[in-house]
Protein backbone atom coordinates (compact mmCIF):
# COMPACT_ATOMS: atom_id res chain seq x y z
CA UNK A 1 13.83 -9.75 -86.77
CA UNK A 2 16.07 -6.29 -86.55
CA UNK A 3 14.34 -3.86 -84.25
CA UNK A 4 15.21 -0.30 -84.56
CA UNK A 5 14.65 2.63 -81.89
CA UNK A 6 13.04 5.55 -82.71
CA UNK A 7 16.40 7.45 -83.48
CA UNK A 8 16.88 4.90 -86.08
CA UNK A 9 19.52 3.09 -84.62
CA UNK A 10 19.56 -0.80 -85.07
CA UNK A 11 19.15 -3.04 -81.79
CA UNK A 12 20.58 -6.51 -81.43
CA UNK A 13 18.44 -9.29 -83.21
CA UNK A 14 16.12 -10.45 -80.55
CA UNK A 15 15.20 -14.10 -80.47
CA UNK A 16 11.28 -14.36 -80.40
CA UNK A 17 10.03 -16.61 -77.66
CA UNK A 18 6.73 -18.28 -78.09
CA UNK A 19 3.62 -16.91 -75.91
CA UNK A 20 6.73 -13.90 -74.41
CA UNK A 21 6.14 -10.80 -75.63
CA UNK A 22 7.95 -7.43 -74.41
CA UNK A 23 7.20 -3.97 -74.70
CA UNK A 24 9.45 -1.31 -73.50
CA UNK A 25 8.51 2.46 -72.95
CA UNK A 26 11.12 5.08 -71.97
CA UNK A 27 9.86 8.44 -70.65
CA UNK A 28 11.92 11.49 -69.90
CA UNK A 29 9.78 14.35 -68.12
CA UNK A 30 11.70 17.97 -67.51
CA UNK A 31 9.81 17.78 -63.88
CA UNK A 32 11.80 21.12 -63.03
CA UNK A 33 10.24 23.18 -65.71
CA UNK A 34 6.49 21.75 -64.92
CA UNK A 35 7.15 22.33 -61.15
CA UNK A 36 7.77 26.22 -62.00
CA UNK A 37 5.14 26.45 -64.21
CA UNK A 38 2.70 25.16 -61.96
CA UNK A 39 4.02 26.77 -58.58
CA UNK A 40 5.22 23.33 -56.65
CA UNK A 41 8.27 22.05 -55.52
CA UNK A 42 10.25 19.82 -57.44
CA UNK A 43 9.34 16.96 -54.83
CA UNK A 44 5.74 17.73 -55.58
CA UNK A 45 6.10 17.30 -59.20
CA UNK A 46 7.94 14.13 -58.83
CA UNK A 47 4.79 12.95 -56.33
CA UNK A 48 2.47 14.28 -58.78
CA UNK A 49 4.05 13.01 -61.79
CA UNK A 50 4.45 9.34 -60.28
CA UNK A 51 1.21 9.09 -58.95
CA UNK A 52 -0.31 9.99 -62.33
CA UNK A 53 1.90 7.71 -64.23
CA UNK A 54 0.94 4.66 -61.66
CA UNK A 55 -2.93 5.51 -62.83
CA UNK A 56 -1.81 5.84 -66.46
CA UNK A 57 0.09 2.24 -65.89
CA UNK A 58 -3.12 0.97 -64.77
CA UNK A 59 -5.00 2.39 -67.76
CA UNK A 60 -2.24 1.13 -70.50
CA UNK A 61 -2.31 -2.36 -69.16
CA UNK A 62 -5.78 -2.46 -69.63
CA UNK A 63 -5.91 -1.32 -72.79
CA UNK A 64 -3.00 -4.12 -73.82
CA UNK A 65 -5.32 -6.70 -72.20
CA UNK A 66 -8.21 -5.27 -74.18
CA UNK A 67 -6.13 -5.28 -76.93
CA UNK A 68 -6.14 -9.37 -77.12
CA UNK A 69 -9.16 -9.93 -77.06
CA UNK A 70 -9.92 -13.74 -76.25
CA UNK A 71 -6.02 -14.33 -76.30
CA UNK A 72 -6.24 -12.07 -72.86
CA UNK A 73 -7.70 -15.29 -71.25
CA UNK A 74 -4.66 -17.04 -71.79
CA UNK A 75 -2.38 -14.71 -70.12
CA UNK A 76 -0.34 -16.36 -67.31
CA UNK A 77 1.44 -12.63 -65.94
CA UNK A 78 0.58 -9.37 -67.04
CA UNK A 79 2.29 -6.37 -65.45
CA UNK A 80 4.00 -3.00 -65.86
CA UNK A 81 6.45 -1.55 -63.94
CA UNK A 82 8.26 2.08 -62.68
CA UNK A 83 11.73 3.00 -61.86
C-alpha cells in the first residue's frame, strides 16, 4: 500500500504488520506569535502549549481506544508520545 503525505508526496511502501498499527501526527505551532498575542513569554507559551497538548494526548488516545470498540480489549500497548 503507497501512502502519501498531505503535500501529496509519495512515502516508501510500508509493509503492514499484523495486530501493528501506526499513526503519526506532526504539529508545527508559531508559539512566538501566540505568546505576543496573549501577553506571555515565549517560555510560557511553550509551558502552556505542552501542557495542553499532554491533556489533548490524553483525550486523542482515548478517543482511538474508543474508536475499537471490543478490539480495544485486545490491545497489548497503547501510547502517544511528545518531542
Amino acid at each position: 500500500m503507497e501512502r502519501r503525505y498531505a503535500h501529496g508526496e509519495p512515502s516508501e511502501p510500508t509493509p503492514a504488520r499484523v495486530g501493528v498499527a501506526t499513526v503519526k501526527l506532526t504539529l508545527k505551532a508559531d508559539l512566538t506569535s501566540w505568546a505576543e498575542r496573549n501577553g506571555v513569554t515565549l517560555d510560557e507559551a511553550d509551558r502552556i502549549f505542552r501542557k495542553r497538548l499532554a491533556e489533548a494526548n490524553t483525550r486523542a488516545l482515548a478517543a482511538l481506544t474508543e474508536g475499537l470498540g471490543d478490539m480495544s480489549d485486545s490491545m497489548a500497548t497503547a501510547g502517544i508520545s511528545t518531542a
